[in-house]
N, C-alpha and C. Protein backbone atom coordinates (compact mmCIF):
# COMPACT_ATOMS: atom_id res chain seq x y z
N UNK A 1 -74.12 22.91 0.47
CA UNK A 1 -72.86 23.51 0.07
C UNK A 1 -71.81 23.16 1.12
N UNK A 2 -70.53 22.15 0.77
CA UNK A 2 -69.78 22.30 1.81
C UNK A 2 -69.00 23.60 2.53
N UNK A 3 -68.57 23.34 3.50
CA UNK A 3 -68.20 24.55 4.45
C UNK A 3 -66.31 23.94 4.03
N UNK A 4 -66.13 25.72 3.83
CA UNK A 4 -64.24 25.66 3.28
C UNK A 4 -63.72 25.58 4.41
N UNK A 5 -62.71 24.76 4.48
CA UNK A 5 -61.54 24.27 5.51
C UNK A 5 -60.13 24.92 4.94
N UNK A 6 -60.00 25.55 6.16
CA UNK A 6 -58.36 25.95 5.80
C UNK A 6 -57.54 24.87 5.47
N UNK A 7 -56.33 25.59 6.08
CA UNK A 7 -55.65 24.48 5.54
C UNK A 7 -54.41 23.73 6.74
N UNK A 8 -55.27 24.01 8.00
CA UNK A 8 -55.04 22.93 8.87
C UNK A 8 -56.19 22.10 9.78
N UNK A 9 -57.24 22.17 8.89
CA UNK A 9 -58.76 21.34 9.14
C UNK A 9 -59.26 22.28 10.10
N UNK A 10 -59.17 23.85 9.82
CA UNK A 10 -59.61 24.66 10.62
C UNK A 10 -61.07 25.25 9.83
N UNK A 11 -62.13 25.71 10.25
CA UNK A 11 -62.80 25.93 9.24
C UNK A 11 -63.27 27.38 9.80
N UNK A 12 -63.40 28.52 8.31
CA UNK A 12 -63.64 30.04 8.25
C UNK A 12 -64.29 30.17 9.33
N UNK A 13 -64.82 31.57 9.63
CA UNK A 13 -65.68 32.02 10.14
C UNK A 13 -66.89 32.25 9.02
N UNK A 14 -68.22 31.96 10.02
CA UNK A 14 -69.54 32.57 9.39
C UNK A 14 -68.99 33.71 8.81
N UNK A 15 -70.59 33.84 7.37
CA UNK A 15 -70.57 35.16 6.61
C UNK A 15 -71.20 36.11 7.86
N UNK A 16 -72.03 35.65 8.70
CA UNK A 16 -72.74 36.70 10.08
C UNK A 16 -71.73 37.28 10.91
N UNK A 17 -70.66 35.63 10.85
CA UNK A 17 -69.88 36.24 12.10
C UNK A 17 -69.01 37.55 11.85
N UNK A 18 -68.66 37.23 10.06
CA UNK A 18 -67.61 38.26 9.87
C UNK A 18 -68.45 39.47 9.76
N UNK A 19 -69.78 39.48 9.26
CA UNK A 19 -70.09 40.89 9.86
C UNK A 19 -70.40 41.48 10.72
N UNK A 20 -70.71 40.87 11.65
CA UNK A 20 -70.36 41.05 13.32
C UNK A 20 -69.31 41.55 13.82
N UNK A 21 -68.36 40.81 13.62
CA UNK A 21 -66.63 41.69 13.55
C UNK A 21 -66.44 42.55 13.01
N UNK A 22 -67.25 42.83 11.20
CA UNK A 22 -66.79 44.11 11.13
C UNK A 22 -67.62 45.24 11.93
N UNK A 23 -68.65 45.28 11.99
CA UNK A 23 -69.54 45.82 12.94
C UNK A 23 -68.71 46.24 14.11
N UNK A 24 -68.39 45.40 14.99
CA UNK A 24 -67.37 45.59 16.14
C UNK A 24 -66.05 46.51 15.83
N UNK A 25 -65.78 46.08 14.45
CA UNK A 25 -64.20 46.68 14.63
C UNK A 25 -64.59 48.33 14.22
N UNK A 26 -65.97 48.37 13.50
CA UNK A 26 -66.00 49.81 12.62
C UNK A 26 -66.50 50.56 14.10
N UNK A 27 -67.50 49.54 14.91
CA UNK A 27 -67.68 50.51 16.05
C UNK A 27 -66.68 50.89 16.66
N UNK A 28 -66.13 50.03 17.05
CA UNK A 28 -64.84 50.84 18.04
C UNK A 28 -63.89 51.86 17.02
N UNK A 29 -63.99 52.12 16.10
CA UNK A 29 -63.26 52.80 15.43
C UNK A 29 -63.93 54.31 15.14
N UNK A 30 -65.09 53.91 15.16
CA UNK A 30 -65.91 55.32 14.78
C UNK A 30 -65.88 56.04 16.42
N UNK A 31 -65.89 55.11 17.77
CA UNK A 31 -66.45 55.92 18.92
C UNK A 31 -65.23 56.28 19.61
N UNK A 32 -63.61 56.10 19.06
CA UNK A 32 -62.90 57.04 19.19
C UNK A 32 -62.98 58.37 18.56
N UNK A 33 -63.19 57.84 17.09
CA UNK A 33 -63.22 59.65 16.17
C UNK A 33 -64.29 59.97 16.64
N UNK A 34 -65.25 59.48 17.27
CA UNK A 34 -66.42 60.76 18.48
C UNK A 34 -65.72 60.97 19.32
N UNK A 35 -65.20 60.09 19.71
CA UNK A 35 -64.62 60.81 21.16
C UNK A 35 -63.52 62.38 20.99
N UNK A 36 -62.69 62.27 19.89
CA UNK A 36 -61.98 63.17 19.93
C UNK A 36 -62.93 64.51 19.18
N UNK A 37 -63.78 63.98 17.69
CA UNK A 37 -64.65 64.85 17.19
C UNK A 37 -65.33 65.74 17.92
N UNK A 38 -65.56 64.95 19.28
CA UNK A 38 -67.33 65.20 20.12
C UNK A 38 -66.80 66.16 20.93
N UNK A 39 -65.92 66.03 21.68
CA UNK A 39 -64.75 66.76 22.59
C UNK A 39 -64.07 67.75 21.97
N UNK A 40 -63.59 67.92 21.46
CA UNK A 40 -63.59 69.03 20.36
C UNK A 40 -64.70 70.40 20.23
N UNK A 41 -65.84 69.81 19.20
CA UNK A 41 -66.76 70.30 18.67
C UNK A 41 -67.79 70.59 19.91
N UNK A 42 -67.63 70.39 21.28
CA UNK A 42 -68.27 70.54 22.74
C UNK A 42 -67.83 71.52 23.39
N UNK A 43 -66.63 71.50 23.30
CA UNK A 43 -65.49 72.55 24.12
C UNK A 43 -65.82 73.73 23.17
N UNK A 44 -65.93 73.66 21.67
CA UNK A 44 -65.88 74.76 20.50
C UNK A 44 -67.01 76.09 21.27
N UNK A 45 -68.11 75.15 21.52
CA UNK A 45 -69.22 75.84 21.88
C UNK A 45 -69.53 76.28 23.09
N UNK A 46 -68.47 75.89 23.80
CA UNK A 46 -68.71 76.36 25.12
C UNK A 46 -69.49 75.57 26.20
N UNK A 47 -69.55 74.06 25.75
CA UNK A 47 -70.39 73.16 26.98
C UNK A 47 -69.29 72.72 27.84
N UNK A 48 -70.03 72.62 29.09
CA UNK A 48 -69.07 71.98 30.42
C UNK A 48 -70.39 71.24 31.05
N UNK A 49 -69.61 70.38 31.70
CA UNK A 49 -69.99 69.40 32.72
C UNK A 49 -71.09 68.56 32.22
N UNK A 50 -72.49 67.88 32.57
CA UNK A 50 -73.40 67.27 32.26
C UNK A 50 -73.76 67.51 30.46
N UNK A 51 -73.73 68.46 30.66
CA UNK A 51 -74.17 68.94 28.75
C UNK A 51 -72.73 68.74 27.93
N UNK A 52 -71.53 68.47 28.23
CA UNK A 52 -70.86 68.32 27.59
C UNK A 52 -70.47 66.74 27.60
N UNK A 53 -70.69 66.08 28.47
CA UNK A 53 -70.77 64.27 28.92
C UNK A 53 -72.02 64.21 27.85
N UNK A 54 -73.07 64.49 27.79
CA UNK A 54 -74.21 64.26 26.82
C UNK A 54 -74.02 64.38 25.79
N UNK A 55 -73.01 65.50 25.36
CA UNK A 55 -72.85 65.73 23.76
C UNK A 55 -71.66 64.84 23.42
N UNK A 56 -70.89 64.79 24.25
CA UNK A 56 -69.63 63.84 23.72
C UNK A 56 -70.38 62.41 23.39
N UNK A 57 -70.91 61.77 24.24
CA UNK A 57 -71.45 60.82 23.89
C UNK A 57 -72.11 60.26 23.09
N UNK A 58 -73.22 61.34 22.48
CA UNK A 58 -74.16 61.58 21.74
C UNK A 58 -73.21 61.22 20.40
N UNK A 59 -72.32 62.07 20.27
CA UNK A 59 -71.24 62.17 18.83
C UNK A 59 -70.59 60.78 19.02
N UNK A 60 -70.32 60.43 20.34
CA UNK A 60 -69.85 59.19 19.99
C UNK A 60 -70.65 57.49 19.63
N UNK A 61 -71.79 58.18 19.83
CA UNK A 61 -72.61 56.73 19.42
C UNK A 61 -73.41 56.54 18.03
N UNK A 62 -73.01 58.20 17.85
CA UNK A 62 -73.50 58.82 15.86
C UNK A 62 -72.44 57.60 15.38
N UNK A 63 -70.99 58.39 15.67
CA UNK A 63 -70.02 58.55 14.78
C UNK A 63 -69.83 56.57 14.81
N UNK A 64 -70.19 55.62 15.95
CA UNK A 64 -69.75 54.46 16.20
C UNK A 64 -70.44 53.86 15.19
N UNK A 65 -72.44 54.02 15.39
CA UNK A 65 -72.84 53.53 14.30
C UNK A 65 -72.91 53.44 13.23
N UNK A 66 -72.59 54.77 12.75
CA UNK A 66 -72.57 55.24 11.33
C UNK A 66 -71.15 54.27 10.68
N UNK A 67 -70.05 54.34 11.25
CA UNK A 67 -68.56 53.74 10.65
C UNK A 67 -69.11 52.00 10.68
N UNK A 68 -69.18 51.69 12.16
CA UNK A 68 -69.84 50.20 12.44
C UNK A 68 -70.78 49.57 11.18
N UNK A 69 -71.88 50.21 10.77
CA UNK A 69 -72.63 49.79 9.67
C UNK A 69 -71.96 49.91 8.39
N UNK A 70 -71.16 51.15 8.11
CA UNK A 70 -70.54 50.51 6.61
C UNK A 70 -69.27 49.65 6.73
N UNK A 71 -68.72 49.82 7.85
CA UNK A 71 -67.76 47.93 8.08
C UNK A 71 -68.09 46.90 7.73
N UNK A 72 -69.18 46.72 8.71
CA UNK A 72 -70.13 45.79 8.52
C UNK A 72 -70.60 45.35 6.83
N UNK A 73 -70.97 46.59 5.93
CA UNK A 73 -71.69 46.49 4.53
C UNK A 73 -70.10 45.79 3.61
N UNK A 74 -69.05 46.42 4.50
CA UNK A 74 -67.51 46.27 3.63
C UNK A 74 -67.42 44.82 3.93
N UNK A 75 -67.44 44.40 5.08
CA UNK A 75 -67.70 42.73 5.25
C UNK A 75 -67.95 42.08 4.56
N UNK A 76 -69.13 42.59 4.47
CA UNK A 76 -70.61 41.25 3.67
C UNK A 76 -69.88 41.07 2.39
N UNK A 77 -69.64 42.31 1.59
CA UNK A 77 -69.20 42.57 0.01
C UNK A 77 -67.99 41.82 -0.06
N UNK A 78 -67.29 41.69 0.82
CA UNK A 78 -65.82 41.18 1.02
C UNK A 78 -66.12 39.61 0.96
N UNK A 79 -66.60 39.16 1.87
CA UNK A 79 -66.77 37.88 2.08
C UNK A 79 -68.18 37.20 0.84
């Protein structure tokens, strides 16, 4: 199957790469809304110091993967 060339003899990105990027872009997008979610919903309950660094984090590597993987699924379908 030839590979599509733009249209200054530039050629696309991989179908991997673009879901790689979306992957990337959904992560960084989800591990802000932890960051503010996690921080939030930490303080709600009354954690400080070590237990509240653990829980923020925790929410932020939920909230990164969870957005990151359906980017990623929005990718694939896209491309």
């Amino acid at each position: 199957m030839p590979v599509a060339v733009g249209p200054y003899g530039q050629q696309q990105p991989a179908r991997i790469d673009r879901i790689k990027m979306g992957f990337m872009m959904g992560f960084a997008v989800g591990m802000a809304a932890g960051a503010m979610f996690g921080t939030f919903s930490c303080l709600r309950v009354g954690m400080r110091g070590r237990e509240l660094m653990g829980g923020v984090g925790k929410t932020m590597m939920q909230s990164g993967g969870t957005f990151g993987t359906f980017m990623s699924i929005g990718m694939g379908i896209r491309c």
